[in-house]
N, C-alpha and C. Protein backbone atom coordinates (compact mmCIF):
# COMPACT_ATOMS: atom_id res chain seq x y z
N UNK A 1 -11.53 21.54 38.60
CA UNK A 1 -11.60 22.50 37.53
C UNK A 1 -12.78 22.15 36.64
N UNK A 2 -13.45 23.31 36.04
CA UNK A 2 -14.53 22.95 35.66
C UNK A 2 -14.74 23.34 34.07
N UNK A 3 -14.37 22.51 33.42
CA UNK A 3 -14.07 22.74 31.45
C UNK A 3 -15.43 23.33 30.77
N UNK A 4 -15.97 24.51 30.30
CA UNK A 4 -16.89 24.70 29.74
C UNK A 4 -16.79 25.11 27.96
N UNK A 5 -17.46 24.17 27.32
CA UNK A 5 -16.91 24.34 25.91
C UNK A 5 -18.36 24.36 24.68
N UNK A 6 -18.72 25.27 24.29
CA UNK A 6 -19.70 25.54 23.72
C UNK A 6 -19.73 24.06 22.62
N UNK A 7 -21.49 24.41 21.76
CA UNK A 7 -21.98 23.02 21.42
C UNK A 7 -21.50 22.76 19.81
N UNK A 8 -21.04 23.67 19.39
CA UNK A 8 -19.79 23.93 18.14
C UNK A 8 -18.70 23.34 18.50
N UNK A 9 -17.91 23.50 19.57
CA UNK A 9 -16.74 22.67 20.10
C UNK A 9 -16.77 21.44 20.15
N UNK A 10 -18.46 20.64 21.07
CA UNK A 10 -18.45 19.64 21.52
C UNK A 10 -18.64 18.68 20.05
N UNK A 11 -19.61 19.41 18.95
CA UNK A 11 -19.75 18.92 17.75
C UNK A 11 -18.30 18.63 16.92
N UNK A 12 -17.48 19.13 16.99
CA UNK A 12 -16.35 19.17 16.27
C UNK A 12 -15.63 17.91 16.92
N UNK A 13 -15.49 17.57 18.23
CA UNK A 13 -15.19 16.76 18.98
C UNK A 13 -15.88 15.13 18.40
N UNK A 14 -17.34 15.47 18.68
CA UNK A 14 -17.96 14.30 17.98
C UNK A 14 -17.64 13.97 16.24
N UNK A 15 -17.79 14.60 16.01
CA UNK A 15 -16.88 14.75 14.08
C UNK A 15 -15.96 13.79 14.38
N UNK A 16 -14.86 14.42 15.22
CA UNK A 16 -13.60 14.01 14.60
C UNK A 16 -13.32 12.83 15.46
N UNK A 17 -13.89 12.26 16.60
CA UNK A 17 -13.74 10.94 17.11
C UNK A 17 -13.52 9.59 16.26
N UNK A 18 -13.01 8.43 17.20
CA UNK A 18 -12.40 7.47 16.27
C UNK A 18 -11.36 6.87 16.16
N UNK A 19 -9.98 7.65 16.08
CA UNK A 19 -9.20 7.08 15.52
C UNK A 19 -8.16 6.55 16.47
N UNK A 20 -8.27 4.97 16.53
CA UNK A 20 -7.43 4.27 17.85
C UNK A 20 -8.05 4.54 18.87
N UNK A 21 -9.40 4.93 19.01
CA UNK A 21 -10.09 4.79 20.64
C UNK A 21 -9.17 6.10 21.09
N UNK A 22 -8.99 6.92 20.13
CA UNK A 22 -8.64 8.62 20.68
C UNK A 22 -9.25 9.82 19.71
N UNK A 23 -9.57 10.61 21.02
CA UNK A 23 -10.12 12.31 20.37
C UNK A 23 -8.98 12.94 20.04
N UNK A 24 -10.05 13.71 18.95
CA UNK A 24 -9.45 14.54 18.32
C UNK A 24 -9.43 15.63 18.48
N UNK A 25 -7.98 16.08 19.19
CA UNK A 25 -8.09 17.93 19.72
C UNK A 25 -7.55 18.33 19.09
N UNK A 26 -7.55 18.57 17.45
CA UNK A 26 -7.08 19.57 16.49
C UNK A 26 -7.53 20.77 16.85
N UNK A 27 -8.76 20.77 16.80
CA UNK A 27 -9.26 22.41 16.81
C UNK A 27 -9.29 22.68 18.14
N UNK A 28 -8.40 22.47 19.43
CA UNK A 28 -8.55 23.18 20.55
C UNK A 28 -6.91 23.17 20.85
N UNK A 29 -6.25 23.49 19.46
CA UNK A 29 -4.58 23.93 20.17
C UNK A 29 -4.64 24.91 21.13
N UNK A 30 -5.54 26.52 20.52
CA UNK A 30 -5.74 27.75 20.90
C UNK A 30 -6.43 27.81 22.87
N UNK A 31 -6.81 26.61 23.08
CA UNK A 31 -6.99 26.37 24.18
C UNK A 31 -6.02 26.01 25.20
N UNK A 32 -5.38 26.39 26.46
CA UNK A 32 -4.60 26.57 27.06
C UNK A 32 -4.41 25.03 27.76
N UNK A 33 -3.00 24.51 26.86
CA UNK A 33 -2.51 23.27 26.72
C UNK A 33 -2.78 22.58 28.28
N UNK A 34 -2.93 23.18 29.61
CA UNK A 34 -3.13 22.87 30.82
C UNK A 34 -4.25 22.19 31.04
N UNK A 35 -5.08 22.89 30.02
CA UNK A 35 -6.39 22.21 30.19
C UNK A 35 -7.51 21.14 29.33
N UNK A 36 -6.17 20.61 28.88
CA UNK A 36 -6.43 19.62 28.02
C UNK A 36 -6.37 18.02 28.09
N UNK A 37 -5.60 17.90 29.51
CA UNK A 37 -6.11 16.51 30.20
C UNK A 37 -7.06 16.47 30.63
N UNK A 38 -7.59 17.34 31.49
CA UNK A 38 -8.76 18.03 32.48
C UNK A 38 -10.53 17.89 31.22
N UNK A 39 -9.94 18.06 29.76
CA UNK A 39 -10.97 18.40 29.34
C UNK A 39 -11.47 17.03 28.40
N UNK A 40 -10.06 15.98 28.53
CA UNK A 40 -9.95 14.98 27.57
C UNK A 40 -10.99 13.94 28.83
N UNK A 41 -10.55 14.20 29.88
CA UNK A 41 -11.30 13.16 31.15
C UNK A 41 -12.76 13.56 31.02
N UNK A 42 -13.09 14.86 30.98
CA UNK A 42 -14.31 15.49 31.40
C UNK A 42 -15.36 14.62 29.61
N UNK A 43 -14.75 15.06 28.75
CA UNK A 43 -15.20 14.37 27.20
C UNK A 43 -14.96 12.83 27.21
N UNK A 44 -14.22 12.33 28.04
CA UNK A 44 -14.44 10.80 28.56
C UNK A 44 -15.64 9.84 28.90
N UNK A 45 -15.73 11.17 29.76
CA UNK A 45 -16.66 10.49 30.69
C UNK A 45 -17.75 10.57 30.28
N UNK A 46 -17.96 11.72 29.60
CA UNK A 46 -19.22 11.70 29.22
C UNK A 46 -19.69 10.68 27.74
N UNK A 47 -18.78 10.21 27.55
CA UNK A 47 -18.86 9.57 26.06
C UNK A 47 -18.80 7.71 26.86
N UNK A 48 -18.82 7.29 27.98
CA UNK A 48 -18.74 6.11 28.49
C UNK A 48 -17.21 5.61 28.93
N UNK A 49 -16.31 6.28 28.57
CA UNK A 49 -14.72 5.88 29.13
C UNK A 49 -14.14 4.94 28.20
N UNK A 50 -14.71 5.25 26.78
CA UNK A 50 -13.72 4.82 25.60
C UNK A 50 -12.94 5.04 24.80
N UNK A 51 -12.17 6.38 25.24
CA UNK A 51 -11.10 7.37 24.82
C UNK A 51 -9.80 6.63 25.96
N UNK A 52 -8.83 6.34 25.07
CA UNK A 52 -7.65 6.01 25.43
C UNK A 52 -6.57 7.29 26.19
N UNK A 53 -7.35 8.38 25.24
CA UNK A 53 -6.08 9.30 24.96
C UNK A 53 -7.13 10.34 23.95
N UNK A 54 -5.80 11.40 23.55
CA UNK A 54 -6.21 12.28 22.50
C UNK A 54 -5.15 12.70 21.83
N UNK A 55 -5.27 13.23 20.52
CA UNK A 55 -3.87 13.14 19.11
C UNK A 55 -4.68 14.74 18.55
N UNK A 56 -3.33 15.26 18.44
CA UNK A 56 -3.43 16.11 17.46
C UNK A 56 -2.88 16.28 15.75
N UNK A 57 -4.18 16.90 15.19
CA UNK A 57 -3.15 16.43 13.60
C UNK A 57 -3.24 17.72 13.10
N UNK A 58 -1.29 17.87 13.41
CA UNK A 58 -1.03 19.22 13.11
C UNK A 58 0.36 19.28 14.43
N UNK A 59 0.52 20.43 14.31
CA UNK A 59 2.07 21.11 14.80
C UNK A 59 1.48 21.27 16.22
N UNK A 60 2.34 21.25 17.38
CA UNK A 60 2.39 21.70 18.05
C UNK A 60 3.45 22.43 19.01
N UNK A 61 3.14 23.22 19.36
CA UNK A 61 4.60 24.41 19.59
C UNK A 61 4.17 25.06 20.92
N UNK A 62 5.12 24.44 21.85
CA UNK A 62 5.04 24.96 23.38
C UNK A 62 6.01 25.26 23.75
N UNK A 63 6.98 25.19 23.16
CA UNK A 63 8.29 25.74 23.53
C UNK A 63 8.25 26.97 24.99
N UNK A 64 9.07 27.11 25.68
CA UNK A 64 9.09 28.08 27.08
C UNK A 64 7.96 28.17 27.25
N UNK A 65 6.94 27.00 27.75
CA UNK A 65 5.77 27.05 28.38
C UNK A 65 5.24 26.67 29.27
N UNK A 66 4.71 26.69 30.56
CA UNK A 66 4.55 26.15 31.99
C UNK A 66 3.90 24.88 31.69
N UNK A 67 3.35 24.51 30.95
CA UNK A 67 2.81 23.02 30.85
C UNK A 67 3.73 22.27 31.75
N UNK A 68 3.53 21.28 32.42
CA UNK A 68 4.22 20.20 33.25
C UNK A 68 3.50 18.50 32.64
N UNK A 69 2.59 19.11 32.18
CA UNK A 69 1.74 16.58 32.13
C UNK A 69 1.03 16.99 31.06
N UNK A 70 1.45 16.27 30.06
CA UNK A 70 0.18 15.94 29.00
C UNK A 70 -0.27 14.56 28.89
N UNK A 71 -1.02 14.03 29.79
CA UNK A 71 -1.09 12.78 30.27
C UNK A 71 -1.43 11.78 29.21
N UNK A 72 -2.59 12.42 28.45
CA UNK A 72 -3.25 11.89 27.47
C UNK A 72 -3.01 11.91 26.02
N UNK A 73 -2.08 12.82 25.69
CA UNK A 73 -1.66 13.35 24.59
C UNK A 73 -0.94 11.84 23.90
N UNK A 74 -1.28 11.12 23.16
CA UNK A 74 -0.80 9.41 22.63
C UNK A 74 -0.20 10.01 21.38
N UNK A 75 -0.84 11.09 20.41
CA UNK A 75 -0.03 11.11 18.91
C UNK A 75 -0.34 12.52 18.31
N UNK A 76 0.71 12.87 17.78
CA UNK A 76 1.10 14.32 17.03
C UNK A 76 1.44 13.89 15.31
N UNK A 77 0.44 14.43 14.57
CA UNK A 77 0.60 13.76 13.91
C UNK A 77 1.62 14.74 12.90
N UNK A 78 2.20 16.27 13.43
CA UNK A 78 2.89 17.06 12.87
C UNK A 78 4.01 17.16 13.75
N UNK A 79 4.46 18.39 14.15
CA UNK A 79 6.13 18.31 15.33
C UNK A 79 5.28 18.87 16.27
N UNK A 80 6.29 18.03 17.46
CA UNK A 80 6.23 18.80 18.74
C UNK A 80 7.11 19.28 19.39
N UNK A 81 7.02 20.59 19.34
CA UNK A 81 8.18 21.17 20.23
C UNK A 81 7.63 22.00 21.43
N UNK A 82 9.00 21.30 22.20
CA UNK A 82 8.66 21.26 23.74
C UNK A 82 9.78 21.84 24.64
N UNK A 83 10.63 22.59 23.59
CA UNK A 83 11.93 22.94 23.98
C UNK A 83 11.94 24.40 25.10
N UNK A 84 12.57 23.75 25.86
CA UNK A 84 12.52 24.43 27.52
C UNK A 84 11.69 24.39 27.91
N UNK A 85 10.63 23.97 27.84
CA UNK A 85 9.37 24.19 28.86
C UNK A 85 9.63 23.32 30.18
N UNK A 86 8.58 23.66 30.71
CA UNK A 86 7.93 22.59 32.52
C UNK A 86 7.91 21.45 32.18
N UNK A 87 7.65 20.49 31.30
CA UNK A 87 6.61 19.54 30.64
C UNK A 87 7.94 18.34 31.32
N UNK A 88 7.03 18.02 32.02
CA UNK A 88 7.71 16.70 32.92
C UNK A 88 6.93 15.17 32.86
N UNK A 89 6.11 15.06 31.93
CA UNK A 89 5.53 13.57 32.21
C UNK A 89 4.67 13.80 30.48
N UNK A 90 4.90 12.98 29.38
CA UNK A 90 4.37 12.57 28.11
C UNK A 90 3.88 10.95 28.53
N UNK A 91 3.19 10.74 29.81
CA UNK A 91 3.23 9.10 29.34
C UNK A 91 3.08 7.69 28.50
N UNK A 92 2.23 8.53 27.77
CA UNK A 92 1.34 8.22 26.71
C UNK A 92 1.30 8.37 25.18
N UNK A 93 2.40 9.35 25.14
CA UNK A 93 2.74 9.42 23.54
C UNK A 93 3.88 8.56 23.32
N UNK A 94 2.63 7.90 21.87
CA UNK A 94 3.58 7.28 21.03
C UNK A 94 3.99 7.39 19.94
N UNK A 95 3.45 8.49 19.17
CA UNK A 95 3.77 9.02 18.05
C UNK A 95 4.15 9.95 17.63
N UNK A 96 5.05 10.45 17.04
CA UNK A 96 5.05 11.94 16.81
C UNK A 96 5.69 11.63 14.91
N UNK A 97 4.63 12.54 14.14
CA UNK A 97 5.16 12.82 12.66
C UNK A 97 5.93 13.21 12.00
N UNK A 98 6.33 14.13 12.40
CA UNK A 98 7.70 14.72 12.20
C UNK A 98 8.72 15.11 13.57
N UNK A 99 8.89 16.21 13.74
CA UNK A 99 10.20 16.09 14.66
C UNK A 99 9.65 16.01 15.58
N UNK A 100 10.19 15.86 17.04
CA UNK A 100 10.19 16.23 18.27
C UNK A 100 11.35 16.85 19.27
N UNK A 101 10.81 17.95 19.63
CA UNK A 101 12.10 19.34 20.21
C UNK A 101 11.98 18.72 21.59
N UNK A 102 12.47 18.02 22.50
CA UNK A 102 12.38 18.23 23.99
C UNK A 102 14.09 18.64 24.78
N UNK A 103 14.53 19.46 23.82
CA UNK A 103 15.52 20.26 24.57
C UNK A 103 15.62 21.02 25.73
N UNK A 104 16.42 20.46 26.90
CA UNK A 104 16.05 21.58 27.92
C UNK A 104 14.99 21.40 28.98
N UNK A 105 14.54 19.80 28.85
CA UNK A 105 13.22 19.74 29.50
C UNK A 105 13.29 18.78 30.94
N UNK A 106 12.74 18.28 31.64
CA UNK A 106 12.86 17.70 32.65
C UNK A 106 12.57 16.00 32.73
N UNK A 107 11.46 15.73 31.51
CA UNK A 107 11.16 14.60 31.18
C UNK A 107 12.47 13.53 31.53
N UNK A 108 12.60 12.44 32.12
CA UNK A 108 13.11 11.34 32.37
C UNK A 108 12.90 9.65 31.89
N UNK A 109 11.85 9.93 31.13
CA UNK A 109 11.25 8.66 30.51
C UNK A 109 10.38 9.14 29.39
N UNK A 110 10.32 7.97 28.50
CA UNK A 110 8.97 8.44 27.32
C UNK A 110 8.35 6.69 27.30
N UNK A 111 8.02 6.37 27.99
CA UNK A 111 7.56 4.86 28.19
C UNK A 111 6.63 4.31 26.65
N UNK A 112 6.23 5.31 26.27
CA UNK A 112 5.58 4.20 25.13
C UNK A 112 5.77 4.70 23.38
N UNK A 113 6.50 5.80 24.09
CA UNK A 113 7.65 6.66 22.44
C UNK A 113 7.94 5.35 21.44
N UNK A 114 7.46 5.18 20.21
CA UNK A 114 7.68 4.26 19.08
C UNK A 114 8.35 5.16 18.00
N UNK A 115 7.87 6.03 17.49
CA UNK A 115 8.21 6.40 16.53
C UNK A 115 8.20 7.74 16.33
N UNK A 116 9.26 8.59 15.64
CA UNK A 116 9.69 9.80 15.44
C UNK A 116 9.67 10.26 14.06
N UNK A 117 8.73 10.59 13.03
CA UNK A 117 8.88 10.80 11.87
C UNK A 117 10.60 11.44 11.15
N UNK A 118 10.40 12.47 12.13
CA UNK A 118 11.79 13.51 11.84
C UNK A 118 12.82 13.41 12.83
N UNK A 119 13.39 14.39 13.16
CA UNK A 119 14.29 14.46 14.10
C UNK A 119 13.54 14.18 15.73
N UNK A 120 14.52 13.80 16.24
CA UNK A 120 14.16 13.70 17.90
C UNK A 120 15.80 14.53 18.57
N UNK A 121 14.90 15.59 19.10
CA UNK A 121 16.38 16.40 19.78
C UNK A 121 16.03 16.37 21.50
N UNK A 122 16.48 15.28 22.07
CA UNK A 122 16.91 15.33 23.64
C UNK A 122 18.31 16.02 24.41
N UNK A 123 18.25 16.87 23.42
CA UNK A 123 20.12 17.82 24.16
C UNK A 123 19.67 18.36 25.29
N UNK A 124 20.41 18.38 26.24
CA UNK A 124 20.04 19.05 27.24
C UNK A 124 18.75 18.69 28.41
N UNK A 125 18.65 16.96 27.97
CA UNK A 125 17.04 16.92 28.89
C UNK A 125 17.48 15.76 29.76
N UNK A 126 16.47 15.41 30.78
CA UNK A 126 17.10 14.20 31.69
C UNK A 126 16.88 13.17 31.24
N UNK A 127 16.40 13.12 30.01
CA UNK A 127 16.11 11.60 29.66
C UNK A 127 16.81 10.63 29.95
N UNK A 128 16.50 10.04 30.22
CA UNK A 128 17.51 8.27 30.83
C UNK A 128 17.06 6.76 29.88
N UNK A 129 15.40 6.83 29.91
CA UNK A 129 15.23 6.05 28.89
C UNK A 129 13.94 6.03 27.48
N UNK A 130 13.85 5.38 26.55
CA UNK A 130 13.51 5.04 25.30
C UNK A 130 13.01 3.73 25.20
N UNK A 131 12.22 3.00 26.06
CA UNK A 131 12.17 1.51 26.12
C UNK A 131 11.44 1.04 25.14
N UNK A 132 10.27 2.04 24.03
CA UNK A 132 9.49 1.29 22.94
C UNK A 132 10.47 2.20 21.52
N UNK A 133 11.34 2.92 21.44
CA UNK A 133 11.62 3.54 21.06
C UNK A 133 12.22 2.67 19.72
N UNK A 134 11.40 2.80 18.31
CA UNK A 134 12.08 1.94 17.32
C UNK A 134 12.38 2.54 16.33
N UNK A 135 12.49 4.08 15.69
CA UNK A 135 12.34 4.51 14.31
C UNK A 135 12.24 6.02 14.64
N UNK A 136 13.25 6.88 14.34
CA UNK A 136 13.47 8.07 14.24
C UNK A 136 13.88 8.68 12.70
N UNK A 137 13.05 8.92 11.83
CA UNK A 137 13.30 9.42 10.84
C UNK A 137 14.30 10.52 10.47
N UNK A 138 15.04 11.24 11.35
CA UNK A 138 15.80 12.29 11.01
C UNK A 138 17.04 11.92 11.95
N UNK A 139 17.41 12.94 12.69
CA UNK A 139 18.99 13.01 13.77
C UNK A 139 18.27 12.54 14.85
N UNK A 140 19.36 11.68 15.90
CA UNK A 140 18.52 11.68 17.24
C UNK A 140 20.18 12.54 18.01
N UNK A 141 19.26 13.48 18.62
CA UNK A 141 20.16 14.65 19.53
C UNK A 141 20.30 14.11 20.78
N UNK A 142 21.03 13.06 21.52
CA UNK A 142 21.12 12.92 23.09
C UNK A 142 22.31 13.26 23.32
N UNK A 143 22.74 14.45 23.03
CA UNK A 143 24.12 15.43 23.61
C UNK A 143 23.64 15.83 24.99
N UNK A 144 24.71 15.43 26.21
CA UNK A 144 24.24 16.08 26.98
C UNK A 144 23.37 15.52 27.95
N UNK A 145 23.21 14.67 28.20
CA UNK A 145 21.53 13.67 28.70
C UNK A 145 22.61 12.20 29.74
N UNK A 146 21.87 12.20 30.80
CA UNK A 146 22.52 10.63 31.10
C UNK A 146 22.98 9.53 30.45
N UNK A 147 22.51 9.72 29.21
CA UNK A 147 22.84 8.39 28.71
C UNK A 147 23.91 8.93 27.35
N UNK A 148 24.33 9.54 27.34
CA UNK A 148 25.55 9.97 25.97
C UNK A 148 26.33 9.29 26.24
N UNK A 149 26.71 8.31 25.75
CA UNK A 149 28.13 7.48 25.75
C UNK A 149 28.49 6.91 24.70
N UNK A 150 29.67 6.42 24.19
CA UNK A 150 29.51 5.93 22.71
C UNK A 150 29.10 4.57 22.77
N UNK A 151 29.44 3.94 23.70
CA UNK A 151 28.40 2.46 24.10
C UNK A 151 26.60 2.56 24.12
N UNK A 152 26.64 3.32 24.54
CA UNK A 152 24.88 3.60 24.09
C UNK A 152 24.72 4.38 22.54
N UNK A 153 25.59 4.72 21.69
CA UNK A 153 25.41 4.94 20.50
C UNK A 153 25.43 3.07 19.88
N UNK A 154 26.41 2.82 20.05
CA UNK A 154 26.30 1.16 19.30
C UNK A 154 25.03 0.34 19.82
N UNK A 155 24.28 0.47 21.09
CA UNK A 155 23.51 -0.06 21.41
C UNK A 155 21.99 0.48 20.93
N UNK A 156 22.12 1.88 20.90
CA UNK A 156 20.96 2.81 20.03
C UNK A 156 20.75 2.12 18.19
N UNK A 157 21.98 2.42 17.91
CA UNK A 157 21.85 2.03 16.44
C UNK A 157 21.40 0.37 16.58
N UNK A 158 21.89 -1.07 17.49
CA UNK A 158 21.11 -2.35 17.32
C UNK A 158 19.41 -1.87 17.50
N UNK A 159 18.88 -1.09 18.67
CA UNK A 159 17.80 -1.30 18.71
C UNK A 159 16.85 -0.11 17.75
N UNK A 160 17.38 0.82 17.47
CA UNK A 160 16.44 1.53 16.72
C UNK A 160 17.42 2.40 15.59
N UNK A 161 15.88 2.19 14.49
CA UNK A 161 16.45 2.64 12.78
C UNK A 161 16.62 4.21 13.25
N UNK A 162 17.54 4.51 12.91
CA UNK A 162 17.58 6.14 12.93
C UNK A 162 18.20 6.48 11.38
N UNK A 163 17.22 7.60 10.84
CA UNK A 163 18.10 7.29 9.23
C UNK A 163 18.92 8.75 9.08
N UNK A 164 19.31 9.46 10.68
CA UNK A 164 20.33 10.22 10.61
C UNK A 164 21.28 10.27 11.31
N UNK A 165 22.08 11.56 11.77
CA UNK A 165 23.15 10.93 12.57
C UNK A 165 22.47 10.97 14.07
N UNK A 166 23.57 10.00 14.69
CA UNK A 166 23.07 10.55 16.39
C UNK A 166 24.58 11.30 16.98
N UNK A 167 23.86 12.32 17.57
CA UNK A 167 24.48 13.49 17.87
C UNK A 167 24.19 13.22 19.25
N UNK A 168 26.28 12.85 19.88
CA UNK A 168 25.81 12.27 21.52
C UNK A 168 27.14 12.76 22.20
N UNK A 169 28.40 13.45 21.71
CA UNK A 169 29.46 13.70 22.44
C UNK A 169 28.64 14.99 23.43
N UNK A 170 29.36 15.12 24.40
CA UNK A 170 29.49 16.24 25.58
C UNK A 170 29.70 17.54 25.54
C-alpha cells in the first residue's frame, strides 16, 4: 500500500514529533484508521527507525468499525472507544487518558496496558489477560469476559488501583 500525504501533513508530523520516541497523529484522526500503521512505518522509515509507535492527543471513537490492528498506536491521551468493532490486536498501547470502551470486541490480550485514566469497560470482550495493567481511574467492566470470577476480583483489586467499582458478575 502506498501512503501519499501532502507537505502540510508531513510538516505537522515533523512539528509534533518527540514525545517518548513517538509521532504524533493528532491531526490525521480524519484519515482512515487502517491506514495508520501502514503510514506510521512508511514516516519511520523515512525519519531513520526512531519512532517506537504513535499517540494521539485527543478522543478517539471507532466504535462499529472494521479496523482489526493498531499495531503502533502506544498512547491516547483522551478516550478510546472501540466498542464492537474488528479491532483484534492493540499491542502496543499503554496508555489511555480517560476511558477506554472495548465492549464487544475480539481483543484477547493488552500486553503492555498500564494505565486507564477513566473507566475501562471489557463487557462482552475475550479478554483473558492485563499483565502490565496497574491503575484504572474510573469502573473496570469485566462482566462477561473469561476471567469474571469473584477470585479474580480479590486478585484484580491486590494488583491494580481501581478507584471504582469492578463490575464482574454474569
Amino acid at each position: 500500500m502506498k501512503i501519499i500525504i501532502n507537505e502540510s501533513q508531513l510538516r505537522l508530523i515533523v512539528e509534533n514529533e518527540g514525545e517518548d520516541n513517538l509521532l504524533n497523529f493528532t491531526g490525521y484522526k480524519n484519515i482512515d484508521p487502517d491506514e495508520w500503521d501502514d503510514m506510521f512505518k512508511h514516516l519511520n522509515n523515512k525519519k531513520g527507525g526512531k519512532y517506537i509507535g504513535y499517540y494521539i492527543n485527543g478522543d478517539v471513537k471507532l466504535s462499529y468499525s472494521d479496523v482489526t490492528e493498531l499495531n503502533y498506536l502506544v498512547k491516547v491521551e483522551g478516550s478510546l472507544d472501540l466498542n464492537n468493532s474488528q479491532i483484534k490486536l492493540l499491542p502496543m498501547l499503554s496508555y489511555v487518558g480517560d476511558g477506554l470502551d472495548l465492549m464487544s470486541t475480539q481483543i484477547k490480550l493488552l500486553p503492555m496496558l498500564s494505565e486507564v485514566g477513566g473507566f475501562l469497560s471489557l463487557y462482552k470482550s475475550k479478554i483473558k489477560l492485563l499483565p502490565m495493567l496497574s491503575y484504572v481511574g474510573g469502573f473496570l467492566d469485566i462482566r462477561n469476559t473469561p476471567f469474571s470470577t469473584k477470585t479474580t476480583e480479590e486478585k484484580l483489586r491486590n494488583k491494580i488501583e481501581v478507584n471504582g467499582f469492578i463490575y464482574l458478575w454474569k
